[in-house]
Protein backbone atom coordinates (compact mmCIF):
# COMPACT_ATOMS: atom_id res chain seq x y z
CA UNK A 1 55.14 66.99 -170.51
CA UNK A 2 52.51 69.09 -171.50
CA UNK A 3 49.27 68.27 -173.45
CA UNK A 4 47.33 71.41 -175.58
CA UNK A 5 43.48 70.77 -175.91
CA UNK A 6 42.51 72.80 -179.13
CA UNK A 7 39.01 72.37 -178.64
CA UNK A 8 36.26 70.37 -176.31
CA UNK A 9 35.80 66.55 -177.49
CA UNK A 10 36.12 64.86 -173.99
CA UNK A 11 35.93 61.44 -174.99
CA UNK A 12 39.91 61.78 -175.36
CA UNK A 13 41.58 63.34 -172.21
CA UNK A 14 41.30 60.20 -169.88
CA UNK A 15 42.94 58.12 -171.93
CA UNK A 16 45.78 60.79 -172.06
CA UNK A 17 45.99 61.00 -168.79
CA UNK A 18 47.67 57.32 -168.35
CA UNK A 19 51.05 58.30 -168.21
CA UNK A 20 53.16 60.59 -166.35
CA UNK A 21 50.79 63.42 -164.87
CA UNK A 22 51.31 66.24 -167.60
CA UNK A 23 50.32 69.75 -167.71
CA UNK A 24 47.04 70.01 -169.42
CA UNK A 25 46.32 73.57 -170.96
CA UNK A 26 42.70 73.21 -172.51
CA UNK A 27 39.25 75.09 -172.26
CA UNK A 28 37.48 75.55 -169.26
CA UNK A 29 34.62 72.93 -169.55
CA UNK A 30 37.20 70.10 -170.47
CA UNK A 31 38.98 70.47 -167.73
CA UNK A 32 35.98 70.67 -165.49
CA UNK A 33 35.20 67.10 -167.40
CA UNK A 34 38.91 65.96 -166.16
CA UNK A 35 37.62 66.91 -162.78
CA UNK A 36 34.70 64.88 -162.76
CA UNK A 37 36.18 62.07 -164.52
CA UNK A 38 38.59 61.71 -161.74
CA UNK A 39 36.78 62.21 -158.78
CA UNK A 40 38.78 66.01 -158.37
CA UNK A 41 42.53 63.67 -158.28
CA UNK A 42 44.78 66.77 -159.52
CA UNK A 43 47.75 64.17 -159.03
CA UNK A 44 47.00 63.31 -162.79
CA UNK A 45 47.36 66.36 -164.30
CA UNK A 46 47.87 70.18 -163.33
CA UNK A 47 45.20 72.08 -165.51
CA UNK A 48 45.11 75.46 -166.95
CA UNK A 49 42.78 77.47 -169.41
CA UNK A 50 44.27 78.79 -172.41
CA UNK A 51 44.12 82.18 -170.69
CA UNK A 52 45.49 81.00 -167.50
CA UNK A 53 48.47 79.74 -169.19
CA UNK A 54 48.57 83.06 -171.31
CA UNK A 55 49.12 85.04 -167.96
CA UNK A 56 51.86 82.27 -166.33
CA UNK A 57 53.66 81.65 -169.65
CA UNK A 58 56.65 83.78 -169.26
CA UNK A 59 57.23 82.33 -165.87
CA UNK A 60 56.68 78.56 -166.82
CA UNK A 61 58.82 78.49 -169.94
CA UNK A 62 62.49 78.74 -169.05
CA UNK A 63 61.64 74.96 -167.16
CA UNK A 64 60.13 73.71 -170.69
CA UNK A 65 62.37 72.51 -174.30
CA UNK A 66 60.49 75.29 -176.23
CA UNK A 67 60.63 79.58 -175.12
CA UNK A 68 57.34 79.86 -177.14
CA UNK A 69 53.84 78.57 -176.44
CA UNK A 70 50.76 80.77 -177.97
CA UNK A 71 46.88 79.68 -177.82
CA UNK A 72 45.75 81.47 -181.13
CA UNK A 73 41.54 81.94 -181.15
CA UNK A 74 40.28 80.71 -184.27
CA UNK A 75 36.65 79.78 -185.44
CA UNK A 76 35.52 76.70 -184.93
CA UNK A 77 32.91 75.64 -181.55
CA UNK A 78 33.59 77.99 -178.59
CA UNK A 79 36.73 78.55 -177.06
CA UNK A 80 38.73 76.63 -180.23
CA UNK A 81 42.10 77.46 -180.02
CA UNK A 82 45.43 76.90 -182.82
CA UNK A 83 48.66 76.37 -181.39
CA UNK A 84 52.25 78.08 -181.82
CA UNK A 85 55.12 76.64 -180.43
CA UNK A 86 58.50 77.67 -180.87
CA UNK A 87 61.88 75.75 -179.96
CA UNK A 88 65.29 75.79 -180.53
CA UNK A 89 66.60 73.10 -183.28
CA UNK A 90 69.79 71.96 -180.94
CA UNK A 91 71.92 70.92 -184.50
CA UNK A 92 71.88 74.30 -185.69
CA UNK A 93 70.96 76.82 -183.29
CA UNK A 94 67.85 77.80 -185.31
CA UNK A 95 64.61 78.46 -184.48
CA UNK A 96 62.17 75.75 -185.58
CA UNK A 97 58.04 77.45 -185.21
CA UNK A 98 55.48 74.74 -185.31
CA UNK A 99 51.39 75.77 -186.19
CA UNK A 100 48.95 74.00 -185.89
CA UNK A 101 45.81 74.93 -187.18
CA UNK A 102 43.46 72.54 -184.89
CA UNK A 103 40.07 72.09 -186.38
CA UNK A 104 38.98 75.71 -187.78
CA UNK A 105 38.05 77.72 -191.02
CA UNK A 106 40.70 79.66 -192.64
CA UNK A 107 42.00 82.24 -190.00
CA UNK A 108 43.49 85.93 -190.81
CA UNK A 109 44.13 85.87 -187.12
CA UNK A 110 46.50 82.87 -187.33
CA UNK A 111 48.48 83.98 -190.71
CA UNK A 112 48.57 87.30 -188.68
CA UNK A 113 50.45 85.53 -185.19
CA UNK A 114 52.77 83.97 -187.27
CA UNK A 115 53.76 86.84 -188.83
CA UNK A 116 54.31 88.78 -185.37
CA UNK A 117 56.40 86.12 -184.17
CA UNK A 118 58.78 86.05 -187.30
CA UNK A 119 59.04 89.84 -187.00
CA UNK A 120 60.45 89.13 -183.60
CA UNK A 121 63.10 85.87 -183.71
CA UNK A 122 64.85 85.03 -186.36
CA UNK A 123 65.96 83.12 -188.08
CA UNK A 124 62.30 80.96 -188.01
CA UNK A 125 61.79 77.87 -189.63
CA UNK A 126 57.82 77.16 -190.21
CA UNK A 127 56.07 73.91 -190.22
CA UNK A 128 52.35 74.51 -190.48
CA UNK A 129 50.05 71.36 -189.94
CA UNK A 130 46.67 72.57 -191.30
CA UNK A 131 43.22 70.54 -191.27
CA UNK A 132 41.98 69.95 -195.00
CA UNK A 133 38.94 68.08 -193.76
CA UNK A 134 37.04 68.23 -196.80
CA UNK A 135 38.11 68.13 -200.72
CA UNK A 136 37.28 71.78 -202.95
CA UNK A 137 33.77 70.18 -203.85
CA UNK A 138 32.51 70.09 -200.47
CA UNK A 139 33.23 73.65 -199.73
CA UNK A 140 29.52 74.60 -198.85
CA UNK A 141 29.99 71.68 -196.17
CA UNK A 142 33.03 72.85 -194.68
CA UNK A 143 32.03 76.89 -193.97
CA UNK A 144 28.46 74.78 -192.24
CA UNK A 145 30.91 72.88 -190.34
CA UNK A 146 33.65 75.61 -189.93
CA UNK A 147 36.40 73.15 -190.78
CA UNK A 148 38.74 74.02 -194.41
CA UNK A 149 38.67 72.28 -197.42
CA UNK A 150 42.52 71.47 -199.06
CA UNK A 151 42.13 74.71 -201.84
CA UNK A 152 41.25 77.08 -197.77
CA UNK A 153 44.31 75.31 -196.44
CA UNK A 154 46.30 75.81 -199.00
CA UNK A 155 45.49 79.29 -199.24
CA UNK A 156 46.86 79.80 -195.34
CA UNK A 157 49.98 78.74 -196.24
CA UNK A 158 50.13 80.64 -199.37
CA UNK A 159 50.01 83.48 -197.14
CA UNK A 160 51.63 82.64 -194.46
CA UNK A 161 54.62 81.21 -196.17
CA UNK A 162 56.09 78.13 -194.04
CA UNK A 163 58.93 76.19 -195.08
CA UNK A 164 56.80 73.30 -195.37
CA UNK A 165 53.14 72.52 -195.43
CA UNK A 166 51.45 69.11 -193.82
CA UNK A 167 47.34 68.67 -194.38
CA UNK A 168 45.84 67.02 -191.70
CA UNK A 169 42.28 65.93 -190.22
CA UNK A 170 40.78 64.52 -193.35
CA UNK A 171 37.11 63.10 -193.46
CA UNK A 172 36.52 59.62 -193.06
CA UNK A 173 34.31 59.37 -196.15
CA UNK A 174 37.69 59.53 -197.85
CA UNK A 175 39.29 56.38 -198.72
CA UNK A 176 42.35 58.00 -198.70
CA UNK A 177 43.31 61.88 -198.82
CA UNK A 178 40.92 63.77 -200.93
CA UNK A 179 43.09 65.36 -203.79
CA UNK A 180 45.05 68.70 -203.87
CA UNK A 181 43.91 71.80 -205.00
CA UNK A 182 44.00 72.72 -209.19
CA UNK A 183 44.68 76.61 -207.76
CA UNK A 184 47.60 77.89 -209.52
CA UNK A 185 48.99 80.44 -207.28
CA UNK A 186 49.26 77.10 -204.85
CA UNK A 187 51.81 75.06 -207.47
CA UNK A 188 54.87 76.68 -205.63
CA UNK A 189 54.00 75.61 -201.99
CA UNK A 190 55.80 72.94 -200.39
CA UNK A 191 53.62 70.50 -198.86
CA UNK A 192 52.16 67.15 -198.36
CA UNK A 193 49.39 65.16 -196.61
CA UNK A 194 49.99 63.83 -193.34
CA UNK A 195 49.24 59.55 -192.99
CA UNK A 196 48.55 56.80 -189.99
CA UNK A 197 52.27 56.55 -188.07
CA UNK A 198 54.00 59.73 -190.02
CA UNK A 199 57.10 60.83 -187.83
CA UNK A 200 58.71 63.86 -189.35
CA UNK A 201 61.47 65.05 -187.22
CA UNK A 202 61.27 69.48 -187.04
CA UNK A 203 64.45 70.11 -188.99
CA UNK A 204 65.14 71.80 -192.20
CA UNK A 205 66.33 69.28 -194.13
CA UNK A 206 63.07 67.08 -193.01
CA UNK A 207 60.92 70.06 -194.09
CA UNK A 208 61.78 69.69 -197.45
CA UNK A 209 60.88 66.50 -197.91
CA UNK A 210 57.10 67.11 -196.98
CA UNK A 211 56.18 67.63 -200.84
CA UNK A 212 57.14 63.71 -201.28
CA UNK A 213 54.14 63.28 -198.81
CA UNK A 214 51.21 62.65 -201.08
CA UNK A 215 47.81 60.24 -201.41
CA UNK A 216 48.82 56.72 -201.87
């Protein structure tokens, strides 16, 4: 198992740590919190830094299910990282690519990795999960807070074109998901807003079900 830490909030790594030890790939301070925490016991965990694992990738991935694991920079609080991963759907034979945005603005440098990586397998199916952490009205409060509102998600996917789109990370002053964008050029995307216990299984068929995924 492996766990990817997209950014420091160390309140959350011990409890992850319960069950078999897992590889931890995360930034440099949380692990030095998992060190602390457990008085220096590396039986829990083997820990690397997003570069670290950058540098032993190509030798660690022919013993993991997926032969594509990126740590994308992206602005948020230091060292905040998005996530690529890249498997093979077993049914098929195709390539399934799943993004993750992690908690960041709108990132050219994300859009930009995705597009390297389709210009080098194919075929590439594309599930992006994307933070919309604030509705369009709050804008001003998410560039303060360098998270995306849904119209700046949205837009990612507009141009990064994934098969499907899930918003993610919402605010808790929402009762439920604050409401999609009234942008035109966005009435063609496929997506949907992610809720408490969703399980959507990385297929194709599954994809296109993700517009059915709205605000109760």
């Amino acid at each position: 198992r492996a766990i990817l830490n997209a950014h420091r909030h160390n309140k959350d790594e011990t409890k992850r740590l319960r069950l078999s030890p897992p590889l931890v790939v995360a930034p440099r301070k949380v692990l030095r919190y998992l060190s602390i925490m457990l008085d220096d016991n590396t039986n829990y965990y083997e820990g690397l830094t997003h570069q670290e694992w950058e540098m032993q990738s190509a030798d660690r991935l022919p013993s993991m299910p997926f032969h594509v694991l990126q740590s994308i920079p992206v602005e948020h609080c230091p060292n905040a990282f998005a996530l690529l991963l890249v498997f093979r759907n077993s049914l098929n034979d195709s390539n399934i690519l799943l993004c993750y945005s992690g908690d960041c603005r709108p990132s050219l440098n994300l859009i930009n990795a995705v597009h390297r990586l389709r210009n080098g397998i194919s075929p590439l199916s594309t599930l992006l999960l994307h933070e919309a952490t604030f509705d369009d009205g709050n804008a001003e409060m998410a560039r303060i807070k360098r998270h995306s509102t849904v119209s700046e998600a949205l837009w990612v996917a507009n141009e990064m074109k994934p098969r499907a789109t899930i918003l993610t990370h919402f605010s808790q002053r929402y009762v439920k998901a604050p409401p999609g964008s009234n942008d035109k050029s966005t009435n063609n995307l496929n997506y949907g807003f992610c809720q408490d216990g969703l399980l959507l299984p990385l297929t194709s068929k599954a994809f296109a079900t993700a517009c059915l995924l709205k605000p109760f």
